[in-house]
Protein backbone atom coordinates (compact mmCIF):
# COMPACT_ATOMS: atom_id res chain seq x y z
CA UNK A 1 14.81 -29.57 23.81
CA UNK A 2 16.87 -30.24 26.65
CA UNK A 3 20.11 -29.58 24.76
CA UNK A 4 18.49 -26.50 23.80
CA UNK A 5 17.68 -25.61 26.88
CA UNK A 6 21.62 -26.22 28.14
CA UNK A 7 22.82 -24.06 25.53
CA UNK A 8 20.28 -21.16 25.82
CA UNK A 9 20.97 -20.94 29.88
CA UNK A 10 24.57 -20.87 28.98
CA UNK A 11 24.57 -18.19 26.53
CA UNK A 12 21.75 -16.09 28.73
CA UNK A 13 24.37 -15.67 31.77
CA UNK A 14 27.34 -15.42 28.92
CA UNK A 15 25.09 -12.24 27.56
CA UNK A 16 24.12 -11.03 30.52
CA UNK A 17 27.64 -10.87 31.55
CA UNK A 18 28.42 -9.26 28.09
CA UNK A 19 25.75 -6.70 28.38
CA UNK A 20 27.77 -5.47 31.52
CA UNK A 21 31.13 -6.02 29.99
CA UNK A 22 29.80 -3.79 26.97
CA UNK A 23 27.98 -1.09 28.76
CA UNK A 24 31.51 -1.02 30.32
CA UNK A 25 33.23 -1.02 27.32
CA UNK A 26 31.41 1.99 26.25
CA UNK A 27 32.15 4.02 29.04
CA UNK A 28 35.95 3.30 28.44
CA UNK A 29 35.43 4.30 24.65
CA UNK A 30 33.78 7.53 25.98
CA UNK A 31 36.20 8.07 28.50
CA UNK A 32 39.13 7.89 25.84
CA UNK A 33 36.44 9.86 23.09
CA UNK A 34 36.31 12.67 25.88
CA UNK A 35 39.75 12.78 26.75
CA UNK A 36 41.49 12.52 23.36
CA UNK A 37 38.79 12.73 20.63
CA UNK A 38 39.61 11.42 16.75
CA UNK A 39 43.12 13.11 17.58
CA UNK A 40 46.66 11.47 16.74
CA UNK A 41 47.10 10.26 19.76
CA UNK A 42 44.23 8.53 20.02
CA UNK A 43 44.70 6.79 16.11
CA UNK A 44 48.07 5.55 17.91
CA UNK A 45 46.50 4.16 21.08
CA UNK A 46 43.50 2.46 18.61
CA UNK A 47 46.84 1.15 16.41
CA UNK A 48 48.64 -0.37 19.54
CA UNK A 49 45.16 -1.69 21.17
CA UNK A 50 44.48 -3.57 17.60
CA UNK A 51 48.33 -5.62 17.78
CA UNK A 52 46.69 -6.13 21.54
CA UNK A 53 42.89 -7.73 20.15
CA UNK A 54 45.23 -9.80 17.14
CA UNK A 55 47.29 -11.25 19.90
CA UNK A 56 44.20 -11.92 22.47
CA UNK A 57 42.50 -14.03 19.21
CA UNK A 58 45.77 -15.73 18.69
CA UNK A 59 46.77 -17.12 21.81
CA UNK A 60 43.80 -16.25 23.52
CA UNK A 61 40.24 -16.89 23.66
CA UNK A 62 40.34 -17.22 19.53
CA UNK A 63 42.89 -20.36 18.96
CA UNK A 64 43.76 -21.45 22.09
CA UNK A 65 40.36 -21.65 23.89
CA UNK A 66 38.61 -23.39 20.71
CA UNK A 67 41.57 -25.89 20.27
CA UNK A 68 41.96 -26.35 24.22
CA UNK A 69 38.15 -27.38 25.04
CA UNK A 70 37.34 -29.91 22.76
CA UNK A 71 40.44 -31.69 24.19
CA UNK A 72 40.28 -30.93 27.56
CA UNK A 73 36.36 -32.66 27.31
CA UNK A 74 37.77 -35.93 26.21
CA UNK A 75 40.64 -35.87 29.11
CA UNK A 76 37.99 -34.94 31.94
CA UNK A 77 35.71 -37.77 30.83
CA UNK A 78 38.63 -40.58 30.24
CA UNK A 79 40.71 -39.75 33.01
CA UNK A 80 40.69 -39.08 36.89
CA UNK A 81 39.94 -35.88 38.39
CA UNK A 82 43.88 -36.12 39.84
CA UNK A 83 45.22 -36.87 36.04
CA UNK A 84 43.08 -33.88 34.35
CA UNK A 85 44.58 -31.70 37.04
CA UNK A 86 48.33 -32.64 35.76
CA UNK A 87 47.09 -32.21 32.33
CA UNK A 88 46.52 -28.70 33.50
CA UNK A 89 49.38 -27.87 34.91
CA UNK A 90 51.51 -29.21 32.51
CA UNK A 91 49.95 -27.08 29.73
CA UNK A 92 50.00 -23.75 31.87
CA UNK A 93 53.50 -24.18 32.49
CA UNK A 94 54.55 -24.74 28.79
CA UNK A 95 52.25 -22.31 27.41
CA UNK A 96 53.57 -19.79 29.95
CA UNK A 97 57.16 -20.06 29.05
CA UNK A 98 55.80 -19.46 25.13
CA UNK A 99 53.92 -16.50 26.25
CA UNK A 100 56.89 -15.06 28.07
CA UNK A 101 59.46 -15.86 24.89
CA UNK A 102 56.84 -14.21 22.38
CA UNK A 103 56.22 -11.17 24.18
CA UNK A 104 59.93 -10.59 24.84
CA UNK A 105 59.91 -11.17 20.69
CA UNK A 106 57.20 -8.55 20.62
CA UNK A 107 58.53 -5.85 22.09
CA UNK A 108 61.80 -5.94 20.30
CA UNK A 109 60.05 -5.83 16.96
CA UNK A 110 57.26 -3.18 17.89
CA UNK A 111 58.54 -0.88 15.60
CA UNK A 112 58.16 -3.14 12.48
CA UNK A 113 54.66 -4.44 13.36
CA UNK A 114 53.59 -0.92 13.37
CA UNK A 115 55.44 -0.16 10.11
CA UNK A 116 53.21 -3.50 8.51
CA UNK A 117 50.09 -2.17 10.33
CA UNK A 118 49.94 1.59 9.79
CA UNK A 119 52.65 2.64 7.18
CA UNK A 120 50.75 5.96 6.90
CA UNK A 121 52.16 6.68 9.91
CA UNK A 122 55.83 7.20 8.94
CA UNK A 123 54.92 10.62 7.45
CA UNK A 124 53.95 11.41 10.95
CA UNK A 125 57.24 11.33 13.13
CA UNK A 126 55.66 11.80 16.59
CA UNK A 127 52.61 10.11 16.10
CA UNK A 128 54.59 6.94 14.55
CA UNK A 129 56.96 7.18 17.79
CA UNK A 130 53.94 7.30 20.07
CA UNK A 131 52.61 4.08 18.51
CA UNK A 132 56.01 2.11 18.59
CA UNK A 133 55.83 2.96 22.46
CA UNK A 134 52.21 2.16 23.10
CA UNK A 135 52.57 -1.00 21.41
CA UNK A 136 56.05 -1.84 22.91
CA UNK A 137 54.09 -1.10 26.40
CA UNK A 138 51.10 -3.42 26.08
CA UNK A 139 53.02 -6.22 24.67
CA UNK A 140 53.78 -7.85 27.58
CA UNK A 141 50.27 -7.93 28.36
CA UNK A 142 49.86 -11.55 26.19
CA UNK A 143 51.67 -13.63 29.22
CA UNK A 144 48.09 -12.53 31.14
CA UNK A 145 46.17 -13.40 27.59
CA UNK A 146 47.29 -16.73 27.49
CA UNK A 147 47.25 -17.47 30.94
CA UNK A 148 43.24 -15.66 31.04
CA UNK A 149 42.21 -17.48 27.99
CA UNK A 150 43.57 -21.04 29.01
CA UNK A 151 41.99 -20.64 32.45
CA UNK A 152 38.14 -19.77 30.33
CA UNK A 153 38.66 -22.85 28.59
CA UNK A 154 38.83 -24.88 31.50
CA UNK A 155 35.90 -23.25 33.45
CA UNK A 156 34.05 -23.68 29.93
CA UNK A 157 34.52 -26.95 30.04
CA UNK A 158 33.36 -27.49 33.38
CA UNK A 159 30.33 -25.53 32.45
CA UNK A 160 30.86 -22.49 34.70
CA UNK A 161 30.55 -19.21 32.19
CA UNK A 162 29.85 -16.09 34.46
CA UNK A 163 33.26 -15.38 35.73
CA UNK A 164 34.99 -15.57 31.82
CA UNK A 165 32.62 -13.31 31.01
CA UNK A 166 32.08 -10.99 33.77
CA UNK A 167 36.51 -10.39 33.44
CA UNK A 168 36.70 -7.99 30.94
CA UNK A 169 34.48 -5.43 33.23
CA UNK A 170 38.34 -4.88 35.35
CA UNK A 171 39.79 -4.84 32.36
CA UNK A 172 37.60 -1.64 30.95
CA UNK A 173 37.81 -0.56 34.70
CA UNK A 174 41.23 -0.44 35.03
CA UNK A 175 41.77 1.80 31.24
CA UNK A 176 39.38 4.20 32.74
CA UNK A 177 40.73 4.40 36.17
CA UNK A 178 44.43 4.84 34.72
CA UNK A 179 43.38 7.32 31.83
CA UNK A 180 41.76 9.69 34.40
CA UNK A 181 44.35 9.32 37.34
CA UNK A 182 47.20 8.76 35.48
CA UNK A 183 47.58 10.84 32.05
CA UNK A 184 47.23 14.25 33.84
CA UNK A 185 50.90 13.27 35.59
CA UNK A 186 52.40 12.17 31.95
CA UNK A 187 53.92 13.91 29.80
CA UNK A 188 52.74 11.74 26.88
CA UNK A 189 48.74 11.19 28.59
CA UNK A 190 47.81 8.37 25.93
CA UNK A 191 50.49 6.43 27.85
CA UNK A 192 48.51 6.09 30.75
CA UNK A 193 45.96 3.69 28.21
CA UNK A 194 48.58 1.41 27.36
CA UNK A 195 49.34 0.67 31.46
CA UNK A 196 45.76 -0.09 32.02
CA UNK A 197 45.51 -2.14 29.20
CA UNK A 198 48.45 -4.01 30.92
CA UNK A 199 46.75 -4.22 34.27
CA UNK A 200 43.38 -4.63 33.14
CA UNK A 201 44.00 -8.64 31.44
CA UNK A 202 46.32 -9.21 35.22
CA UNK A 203 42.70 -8.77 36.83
CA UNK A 204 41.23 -10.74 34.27
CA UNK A 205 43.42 -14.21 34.75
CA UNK A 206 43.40 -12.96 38.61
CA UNK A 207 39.49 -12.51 38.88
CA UNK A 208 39.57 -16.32 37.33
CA UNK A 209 42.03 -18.07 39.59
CA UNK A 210 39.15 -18.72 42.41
CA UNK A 211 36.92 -20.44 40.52
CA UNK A 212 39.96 -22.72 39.23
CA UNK A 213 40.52 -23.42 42.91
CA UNK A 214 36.81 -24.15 43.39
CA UNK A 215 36.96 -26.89 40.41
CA UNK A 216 39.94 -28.63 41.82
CA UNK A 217 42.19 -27.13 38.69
CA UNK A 218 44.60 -24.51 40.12
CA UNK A 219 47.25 -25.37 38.12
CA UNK A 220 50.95 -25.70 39.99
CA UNK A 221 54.11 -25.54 38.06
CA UNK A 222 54.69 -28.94 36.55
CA UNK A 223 57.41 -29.47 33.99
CA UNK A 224 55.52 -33.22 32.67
CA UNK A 225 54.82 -32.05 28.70
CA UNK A 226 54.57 -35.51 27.45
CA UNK A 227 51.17 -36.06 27.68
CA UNK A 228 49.36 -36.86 24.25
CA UNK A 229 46.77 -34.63 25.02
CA UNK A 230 49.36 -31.19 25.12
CA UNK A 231 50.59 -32.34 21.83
CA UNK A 232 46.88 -32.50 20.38
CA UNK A 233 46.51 -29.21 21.45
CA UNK A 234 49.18 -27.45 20.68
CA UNK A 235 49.00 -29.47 17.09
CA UNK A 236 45.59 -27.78 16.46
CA UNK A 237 46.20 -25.01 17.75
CA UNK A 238 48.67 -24.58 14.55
CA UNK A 239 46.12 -24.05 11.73
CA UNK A 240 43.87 -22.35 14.19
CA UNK A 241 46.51 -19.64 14.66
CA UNK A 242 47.05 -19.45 11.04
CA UNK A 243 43.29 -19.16 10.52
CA UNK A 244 42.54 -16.46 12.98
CA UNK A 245 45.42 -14.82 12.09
CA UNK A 246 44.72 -14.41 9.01
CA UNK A 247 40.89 -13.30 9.71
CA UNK A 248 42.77 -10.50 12.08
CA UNK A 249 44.85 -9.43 8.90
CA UNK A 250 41.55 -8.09 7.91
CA UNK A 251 41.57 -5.39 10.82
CA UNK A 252 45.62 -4.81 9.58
CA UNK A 253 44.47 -4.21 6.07
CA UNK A 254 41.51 -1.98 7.24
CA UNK A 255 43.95 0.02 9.39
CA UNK A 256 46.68 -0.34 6.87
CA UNK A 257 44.18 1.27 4.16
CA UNK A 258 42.78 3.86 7.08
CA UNK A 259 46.52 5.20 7.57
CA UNK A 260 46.78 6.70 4.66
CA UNK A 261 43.21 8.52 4.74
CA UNK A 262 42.36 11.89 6.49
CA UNK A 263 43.50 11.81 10.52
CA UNK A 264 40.32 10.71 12.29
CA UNK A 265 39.65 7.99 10.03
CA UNK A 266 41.58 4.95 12.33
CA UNK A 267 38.91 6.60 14.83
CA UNK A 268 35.94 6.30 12.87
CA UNK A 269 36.53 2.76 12.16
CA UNK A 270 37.19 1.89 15.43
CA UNK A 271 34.42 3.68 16.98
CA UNK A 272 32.28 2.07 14.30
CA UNK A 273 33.12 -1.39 14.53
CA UNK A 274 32.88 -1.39 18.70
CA UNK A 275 29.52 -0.33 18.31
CA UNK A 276 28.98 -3.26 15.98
CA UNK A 277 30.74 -5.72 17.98
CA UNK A 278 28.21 -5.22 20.60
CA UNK A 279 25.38 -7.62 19.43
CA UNK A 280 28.08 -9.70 17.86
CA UNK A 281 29.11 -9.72 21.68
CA UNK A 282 25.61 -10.65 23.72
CA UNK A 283 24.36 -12.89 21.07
CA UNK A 284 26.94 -14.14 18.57
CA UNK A 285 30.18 -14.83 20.72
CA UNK A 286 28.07 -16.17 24.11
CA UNK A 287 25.99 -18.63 21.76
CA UNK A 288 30.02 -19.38 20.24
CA UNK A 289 31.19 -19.91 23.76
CA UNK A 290 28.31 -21.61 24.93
CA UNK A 291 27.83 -24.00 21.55
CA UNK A 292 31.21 -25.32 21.73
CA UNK A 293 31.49 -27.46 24.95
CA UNK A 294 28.42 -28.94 24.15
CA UNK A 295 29.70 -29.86 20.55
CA UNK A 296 32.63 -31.30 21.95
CA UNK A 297 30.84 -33.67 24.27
CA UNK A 298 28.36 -34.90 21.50
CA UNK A 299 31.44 -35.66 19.17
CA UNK A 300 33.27 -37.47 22.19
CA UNK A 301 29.78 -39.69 22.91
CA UNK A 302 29.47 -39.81 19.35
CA UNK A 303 26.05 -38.43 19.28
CA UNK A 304 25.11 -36.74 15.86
CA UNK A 305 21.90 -36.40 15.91
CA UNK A 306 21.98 -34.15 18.87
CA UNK A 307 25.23 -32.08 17.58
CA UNK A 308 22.75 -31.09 14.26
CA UNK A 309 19.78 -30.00 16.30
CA UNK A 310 22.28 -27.88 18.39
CA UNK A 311 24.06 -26.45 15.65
CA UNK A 312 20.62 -25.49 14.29
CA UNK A 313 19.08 -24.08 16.99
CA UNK A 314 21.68 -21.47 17.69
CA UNK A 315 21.97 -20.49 14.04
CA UNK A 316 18.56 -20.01 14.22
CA UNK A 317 18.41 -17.92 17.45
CA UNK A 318 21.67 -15.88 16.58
CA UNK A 319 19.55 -14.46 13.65
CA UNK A 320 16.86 -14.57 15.25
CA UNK A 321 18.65 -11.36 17.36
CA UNK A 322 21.17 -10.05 15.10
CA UNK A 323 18.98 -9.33 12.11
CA UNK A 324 16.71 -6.75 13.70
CA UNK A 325 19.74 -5.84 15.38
CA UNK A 326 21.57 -5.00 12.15
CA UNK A 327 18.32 -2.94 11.30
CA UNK A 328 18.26 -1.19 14.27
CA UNK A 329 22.11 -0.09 14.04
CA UNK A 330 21.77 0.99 10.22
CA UNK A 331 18.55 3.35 11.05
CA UNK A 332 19.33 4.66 14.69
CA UNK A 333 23.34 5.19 13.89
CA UNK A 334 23.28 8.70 14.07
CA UNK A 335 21.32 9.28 17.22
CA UNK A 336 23.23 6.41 19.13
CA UNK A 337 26.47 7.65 18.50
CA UNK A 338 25.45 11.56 19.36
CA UNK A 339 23.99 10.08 22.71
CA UNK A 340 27.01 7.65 23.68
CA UNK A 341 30.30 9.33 22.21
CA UNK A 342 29.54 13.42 21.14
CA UNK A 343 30.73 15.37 24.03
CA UNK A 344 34.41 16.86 24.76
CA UNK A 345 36.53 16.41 21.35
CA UNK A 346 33.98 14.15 19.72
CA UNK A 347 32.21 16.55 17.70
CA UNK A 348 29.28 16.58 15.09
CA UNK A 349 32.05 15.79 12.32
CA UNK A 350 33.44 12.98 14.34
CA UNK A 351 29.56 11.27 14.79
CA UNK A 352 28.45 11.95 11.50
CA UNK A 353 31.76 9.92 10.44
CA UNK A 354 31.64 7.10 13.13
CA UNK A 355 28.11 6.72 11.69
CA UNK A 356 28.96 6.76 7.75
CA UNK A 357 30.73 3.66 8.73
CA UNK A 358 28.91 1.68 11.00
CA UNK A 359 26.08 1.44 8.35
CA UNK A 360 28.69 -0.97 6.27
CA UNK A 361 29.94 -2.79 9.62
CA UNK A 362 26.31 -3.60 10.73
CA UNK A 363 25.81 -5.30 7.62
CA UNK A 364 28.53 -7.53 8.55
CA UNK A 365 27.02 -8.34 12.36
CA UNK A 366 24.74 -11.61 10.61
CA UNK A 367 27.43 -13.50 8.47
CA UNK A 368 30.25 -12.62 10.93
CA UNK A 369 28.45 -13.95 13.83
CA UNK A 370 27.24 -17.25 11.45
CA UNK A 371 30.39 -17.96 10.22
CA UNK A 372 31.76 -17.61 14.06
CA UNK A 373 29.43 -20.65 15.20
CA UNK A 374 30.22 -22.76 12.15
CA UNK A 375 34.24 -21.68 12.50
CA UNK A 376 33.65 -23.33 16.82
CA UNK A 377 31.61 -26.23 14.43
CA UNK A 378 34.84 -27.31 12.66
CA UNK A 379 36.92 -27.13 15.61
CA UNK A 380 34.37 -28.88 18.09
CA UNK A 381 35.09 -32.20 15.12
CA UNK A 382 39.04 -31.10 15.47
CA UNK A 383 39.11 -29.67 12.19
CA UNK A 384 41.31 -26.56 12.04
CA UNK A 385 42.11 -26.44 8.49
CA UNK A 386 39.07 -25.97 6.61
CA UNK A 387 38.29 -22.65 8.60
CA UNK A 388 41.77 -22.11 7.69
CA UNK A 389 40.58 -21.84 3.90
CA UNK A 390 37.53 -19.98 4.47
CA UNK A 391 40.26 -17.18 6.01
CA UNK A 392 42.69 -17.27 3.42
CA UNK A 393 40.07 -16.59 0.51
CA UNK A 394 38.25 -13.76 2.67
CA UNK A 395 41.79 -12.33 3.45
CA UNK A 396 42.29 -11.93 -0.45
CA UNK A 397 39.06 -11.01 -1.05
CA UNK A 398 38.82 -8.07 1.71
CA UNK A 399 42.26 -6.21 -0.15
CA UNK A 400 40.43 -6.27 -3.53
CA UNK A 401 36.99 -5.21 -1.64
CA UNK A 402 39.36 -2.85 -0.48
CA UNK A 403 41.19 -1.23 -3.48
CA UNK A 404 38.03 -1.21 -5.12
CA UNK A 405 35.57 0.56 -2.28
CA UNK A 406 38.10 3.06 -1.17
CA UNK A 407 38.09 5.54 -3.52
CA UNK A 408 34.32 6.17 -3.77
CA UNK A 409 33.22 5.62 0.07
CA UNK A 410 36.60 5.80 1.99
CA UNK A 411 36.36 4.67 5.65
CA UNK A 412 32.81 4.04 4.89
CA UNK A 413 34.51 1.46 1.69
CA UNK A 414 36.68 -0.15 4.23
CA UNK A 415 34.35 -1.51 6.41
CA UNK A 416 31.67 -2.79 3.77
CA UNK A 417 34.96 -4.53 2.39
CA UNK A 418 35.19 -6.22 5.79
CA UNK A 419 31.65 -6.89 5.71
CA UNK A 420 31.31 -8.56 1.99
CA UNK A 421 34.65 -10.48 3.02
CA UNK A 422 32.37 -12.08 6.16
CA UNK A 423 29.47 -13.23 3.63
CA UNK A 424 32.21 -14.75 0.95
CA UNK A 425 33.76 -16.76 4.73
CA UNK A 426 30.07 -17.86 5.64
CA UNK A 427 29.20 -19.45 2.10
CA UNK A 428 32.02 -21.59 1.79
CA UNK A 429 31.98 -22.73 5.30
CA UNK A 430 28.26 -23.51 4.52
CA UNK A 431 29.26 -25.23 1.75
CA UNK A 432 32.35 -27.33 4.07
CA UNK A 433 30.26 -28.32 6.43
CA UNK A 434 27.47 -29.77 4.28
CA UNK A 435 29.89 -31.63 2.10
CA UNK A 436 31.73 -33.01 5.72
CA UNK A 437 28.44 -33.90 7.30
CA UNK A 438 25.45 -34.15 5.16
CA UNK A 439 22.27 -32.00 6.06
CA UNK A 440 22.79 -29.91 9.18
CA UNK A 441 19.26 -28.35 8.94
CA UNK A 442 20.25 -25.28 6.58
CA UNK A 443 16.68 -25.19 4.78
CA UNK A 444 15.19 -24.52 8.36
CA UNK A 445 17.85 -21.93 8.79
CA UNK A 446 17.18 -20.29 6.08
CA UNK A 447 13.62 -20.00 6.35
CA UNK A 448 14.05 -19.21 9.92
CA UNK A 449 15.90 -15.91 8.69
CA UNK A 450 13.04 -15.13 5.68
CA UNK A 451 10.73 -14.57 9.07
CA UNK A 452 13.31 -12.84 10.64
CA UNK A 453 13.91 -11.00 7.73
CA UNK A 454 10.61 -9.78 7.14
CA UNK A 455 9.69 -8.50 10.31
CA UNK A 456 13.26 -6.73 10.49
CA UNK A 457 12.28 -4.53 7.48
CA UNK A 458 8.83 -3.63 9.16
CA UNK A 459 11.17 -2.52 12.53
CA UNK A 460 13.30 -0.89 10.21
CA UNK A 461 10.18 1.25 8.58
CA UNK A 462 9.11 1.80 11.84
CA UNK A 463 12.30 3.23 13.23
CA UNK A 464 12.90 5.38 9.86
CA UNK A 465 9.54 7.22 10.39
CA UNK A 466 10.58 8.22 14.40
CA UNK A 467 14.08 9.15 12.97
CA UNK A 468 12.78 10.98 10.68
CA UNK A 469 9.75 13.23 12.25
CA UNK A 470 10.67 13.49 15.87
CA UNK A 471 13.44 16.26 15.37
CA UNK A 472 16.12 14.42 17.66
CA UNK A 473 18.79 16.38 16.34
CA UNK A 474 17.45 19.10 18.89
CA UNK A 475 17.10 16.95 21.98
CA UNK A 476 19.61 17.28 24.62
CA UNK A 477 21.05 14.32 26.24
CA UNK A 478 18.57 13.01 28.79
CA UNK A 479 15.68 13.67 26.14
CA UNK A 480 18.12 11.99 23.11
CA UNK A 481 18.49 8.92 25.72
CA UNK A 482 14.55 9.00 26.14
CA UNK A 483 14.25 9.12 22.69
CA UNK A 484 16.49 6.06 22.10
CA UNK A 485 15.26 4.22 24.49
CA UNK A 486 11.48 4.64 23.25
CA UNK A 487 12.44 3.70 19.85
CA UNK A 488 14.31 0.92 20.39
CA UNK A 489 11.49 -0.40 22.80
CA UNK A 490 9.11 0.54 20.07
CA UNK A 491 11.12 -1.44 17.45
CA UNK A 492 11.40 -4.31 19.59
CA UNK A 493 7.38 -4.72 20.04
CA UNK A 494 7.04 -4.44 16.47
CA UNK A 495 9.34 -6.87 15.62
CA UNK A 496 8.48 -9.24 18.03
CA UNK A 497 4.83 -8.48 16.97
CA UNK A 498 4.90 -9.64 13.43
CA UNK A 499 7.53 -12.66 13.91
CA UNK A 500 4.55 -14.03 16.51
CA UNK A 501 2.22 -13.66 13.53
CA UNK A 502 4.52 -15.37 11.10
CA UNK A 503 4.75 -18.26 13.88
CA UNK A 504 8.46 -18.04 14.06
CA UNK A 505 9.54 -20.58 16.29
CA UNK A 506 12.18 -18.89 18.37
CA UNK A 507 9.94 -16.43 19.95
CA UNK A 508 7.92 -19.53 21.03
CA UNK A 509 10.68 -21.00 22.36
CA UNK A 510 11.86 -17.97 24.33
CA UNK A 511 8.13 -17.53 25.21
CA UNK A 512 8.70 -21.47 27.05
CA UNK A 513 11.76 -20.11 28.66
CA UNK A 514 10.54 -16.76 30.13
CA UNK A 515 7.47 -18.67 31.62
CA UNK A 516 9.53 -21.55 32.76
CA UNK A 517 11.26 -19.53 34.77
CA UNK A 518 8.41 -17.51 36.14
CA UNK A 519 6.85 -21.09 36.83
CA UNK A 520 9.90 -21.66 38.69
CA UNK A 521 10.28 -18.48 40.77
CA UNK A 522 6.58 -19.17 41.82
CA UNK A 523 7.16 -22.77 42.97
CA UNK A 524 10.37 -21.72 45.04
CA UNK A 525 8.39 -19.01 46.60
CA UNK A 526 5.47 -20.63 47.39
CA UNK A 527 7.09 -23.80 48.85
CA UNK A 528 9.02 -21.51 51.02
C-alpha cells in the first residue's frame, strides 16, 4: 500500500501538472485553428511539428529519459553525492556535443525528411517549400530536447515531478505569444510557429535548471566520458532509439498516407489525435513517469514482490481512467470539438472531420497507454530489445492496417490503423513479460477492466441519450460549454456509481486517498 501510495502521489502532481500543460496545449491548437484553419500552411507547420515530437521521443523524454533513470538510480545509491554529480556532467557534456552534431545533420537534410514524411507534398510546390523551411527552422530545437529531457530524468530520479511537468506550459506559451505577435510582421505568418517552437523547449531546459541547482546536480562542463555508467546508457539507449523510432514511423506512415488525401486531412488527424493524447497525457504518461523510478529502485534492491504489485496497481488504475475516458471521447466528439476548435477557419466541415477520426484514435487511448507502462516495465529490468520487437511487428502491421482501411474510411482508416497496431504492441508485450517474469497479476488486470468495462458502457448510454435529445447543435458557446460540462459531470457520477456497486477496488482506493488527505488537512489545521 505504501508503494501504492508513492506512485499515486507522484502521478497526481504529474497530472495535475498535465491538466495545465493540456488546457494549454489546447489554447495553442486553437490559437493556430483560428489563425490558419485546416489550410496548407497549417498541414506544413503540423508536418514540421511531427519531425519535432519524433525527435523529442528519440533523444528526449522517450529513449533517453527511460534508459537514463534506471541507471542514474543505481549510481545515486552506490556512489557519493560528489561522484553522481560528475556522472552528470560528464553525460550532459557528451550528449550535448551529439545534440549539436545531429541537428546541424538535420537541417542539411530537411528537405529529404520531408520528401520520406509527406511525399504528397511535392505536387504542391509552395506548400512543400514551406515545410522544408519550417522543419529546417525547428531543427535546432533538439540541442534544448536533449538537454530538457536529460535534466527530467535526473529530477525523476530524485523524486521531484512538478517542474518536468509543469515545462511544457512555456513551451505552448511561447507558440501562442509568437503566432499572435509575430506572423502579422512575416511575410510567410506560419513561420512565426516554427520560432516559438524553438524558444518554447529553451524555457523548458531553462525553467528546469533551478531545481538541478537545488539537488546539488547543475551539471558543469566536464570532458571525463569514461565512466561505466555513460556507456550503459548510451548502450541502451541504442535499441531504445530503434524502438521508439520505429513506434514514431507510425505517425510518418499516417502522415505519409494523409499526404496524398484531400488538403485538410494532415489537420484532421492531428487535431484528432491531440485530443486523444489528452487522457493518454494526465493518466497514462504521469503513471509512465511516475512507475518507472520506482521500478528501477525495486530491481536495484532486488525486490520483486513489490515491483509486481506496482506494476499491477497502475495497470489497474490507468484503466481504471482511460476506459470511461475512451467512452466519453467516442460519444461527446462532436460537441467537444465544436466547443474547443470551431471558430475563425475551423468550420462545421473541419469538426465534423476532426471528429470522424478521433472515434478510431480513442479506441487506441487503453492499449497505447498499457503497452506505454509495460514498454517503462522492460526498460526499468534494462531490457531495450524486446520492446524493440513489439515496435517492429506493429510498424508492419500499421502499413497493412493502412492499405487496407484507407480506401473505405480515409483519415478516419488511418487512425483505427494506428489504433489496431497499439492492441497487436500490447499482446505481445503481455505475452514478453509473462514469459520473462512469471505471473505479474494479469488475471486481476483483466478483471479489473471487465468492471471498468461495464460501467463504461452504462456512461456511454448515458451520454448517447443527452447527445442525442438535448439539441446541442443549437447552443452557442457558453451554453455548448455548460452543456459539456454537465454531461461529462453526469457521466462521471454514473460511472463512478455503478463501479462502487461492482466493488471495484480502485475507487476504494481513491476513496482512502481523498479522505486521507482531508484527514490530513484537518489535523494540520486544527493543531495550528
Amino acid at each position: 500500500m505504501a508503494n501504492e501510495r508513492k506512485i499515486a502521489k507522484a502521478a497526481s502532481i504529474m497530472g495535475f501538472a498535465t491538466i495545465i500543460s493540456r488546457i494549454m496545449g489546447y489554447l495553442r491548437d486553437a490559437c493556430i485553428a483560428y489563425i490558419f484553419g485546416a489550410t496548407m500552411y497549417a498541414d506544413a507547420f503540423f508536418v514540421a511539428f511531427r519531425v519535432s515530437n519524433l525527435l523529442r521521443r528519440l533523444v528526449g523524454e522517450g529513449a533517453l529519459t527511460s534508459s537514463f533513470i534506471p541507471i542514474f538510480t543505481d549510481v545515486f545509491a552506490g556512489r557519493s553525492k560528489e561522484e553522481a554529480r560528475d556522472f552528470v556532467s560528464g553525460f550532459f557534456t557528451l550528449f550535448f556535443i551529439i545534440l549539436v552534431v545531429l541537428a546541424v545533420l538535420g537541417m542539411v537534410f530537411s528537405r529529404n525528411l520531408v520528401v520520406l514524411m509527406s511525399p504528397g507534398f511535392l505536387a504542391v510546390e509552395r506548400k512543400f517549400s514551406i515545410t522544408v523551411n519550417l522543419t529546417r527552422l525547428m531543427f535546432p530545437h533538439m540541442v534544448f530536447i536533449g538537454l530538457m529531457a536529460a535534466s527530467m530524468g535526473v529530477l525523476h530520479t530524485m523524486r521531484h515531478f512538478a517542474a518536468p511537468a509543469l515545462s511544457p506550459v512555456v513551451f505552448n506559451i511561447s507558440i501562442i505569444l509568437f503566432a499572435f505577435l509575430l506572423s502579422p510582421f512575416l511575410g510567410v505568418p506560419v513561420y512565426a510557429l516554427g520560432i516559438g517552437v524553438v524558444c518554447g523547449v529553451a524555457l523548458q531546459f531553462a525553467v528546469q535548471v533551478p531545481f538541478l541547482k537545488r539537488y546539488g546536480m547543475l551539471p558543469r562542463i566536464y570532458f571525463r566520458w569514461n565512466d561505466p555508467a555513460i556507456k550503459k546508457i548510451l548502450i541502451l539507449m541504442g535499441p531504445a532509439v530503434v524502438g521508439i523510432g520505429i513506434y514514431q514511423l507510425n505517425v510518418f506512415v499516417t502522415t505519409n498516407f494523409a499526404s496524398r488525401l484531400p488538403e485538410g486531412s494532415v489537420s484532421y488527424l492531428y487535431f484528432g489525435s491531440r485530443l486523444m493524447e489528452l487522457p493518454l497525457g494526465i493518466f497514462g504518461v504521469a503513471f509512465t513517469h511516475a512507475l518507472l523510478p520506482s521500478l528501477s529502485e525495486f530491481v536495484t534492491k532486488k525486490d520483486f514482490s513489490s515491483f509486481r504489485d506496482s506494476l499491477s496497481f497502475t495497470m489497474r488504475t490507468v484503466n481504471f481512467v482511460n476506459i470511461p475516458a475512451t467512452a466519453g471521447l467516442i460519444v461527446l466528439a462532436p460537441p467537444i470539438i465544436n466547443i474547443l476548435f470551431r471558430r475563425g477557419e475551423f468550420g462545421p466541415l473541419e469538426a465534423s472531420q476532426t471528429a470522424f477520426a478521433l472515434y478510431f484514435y480513442a479506441l487506441g487511448i487503453v492499449p497505447v497507454a498499457s503497452s506505454r507502462i509495460l514498454v517503462s516495465v522492460f526498460y526499468s529490468l534494462k531490457d531495450t530489445r524486446t520492446p524493440v520487437i513489439g515496435a517492429v511487428m506493429s510498424f508492419f502491421f500499421n502499413i497493412i492496417m493502412c492499405i487496407v482501411l484507407i480506401k473505405p474510411l480515409r483519415h478516419g482508416g488511418l487512425a483505427l490503423a494506428a489504433s489496431l497496431s497499439a492492441v497487436l504492441d500490447l499482446s505481445f508485450l503481455s505475452i514478453a513479460l509473462r514469459l520473462k517474469m512469471g505471473r505479474f497479476g494479469a488475471r486481476g488486470i483483466v478483471f479489473s477492466a471487465l468492471k471498468s468495462f461495464a460501467a463504461a458502457v452504462l456512461m456511454g448510454a448515458t451520454l448517447f441519450l443527452l447527445t442525442s435529445y438535448s439539441g446541442w447543435e443549437g447552443f452557442g458557446k457558453l451554453h455548448g460549454a455548460l452543456f459539456l460540462g454537465f454531461s461529462i459531470a453526469a457521466g462521471l457520477i454514473v460511472y463512478i456509481t455503478v463501479c462502487r456497486f461492482l466493488n471495484a477496488h480502485e475507487v476504494v482506493f481513491l476513496k482512502e486517498i481523498v479522505e486521507g488527505r482531508i484527514k490530513r488537512i484537518r489535523t494540520k489545521y486544527s493543531s495550528n
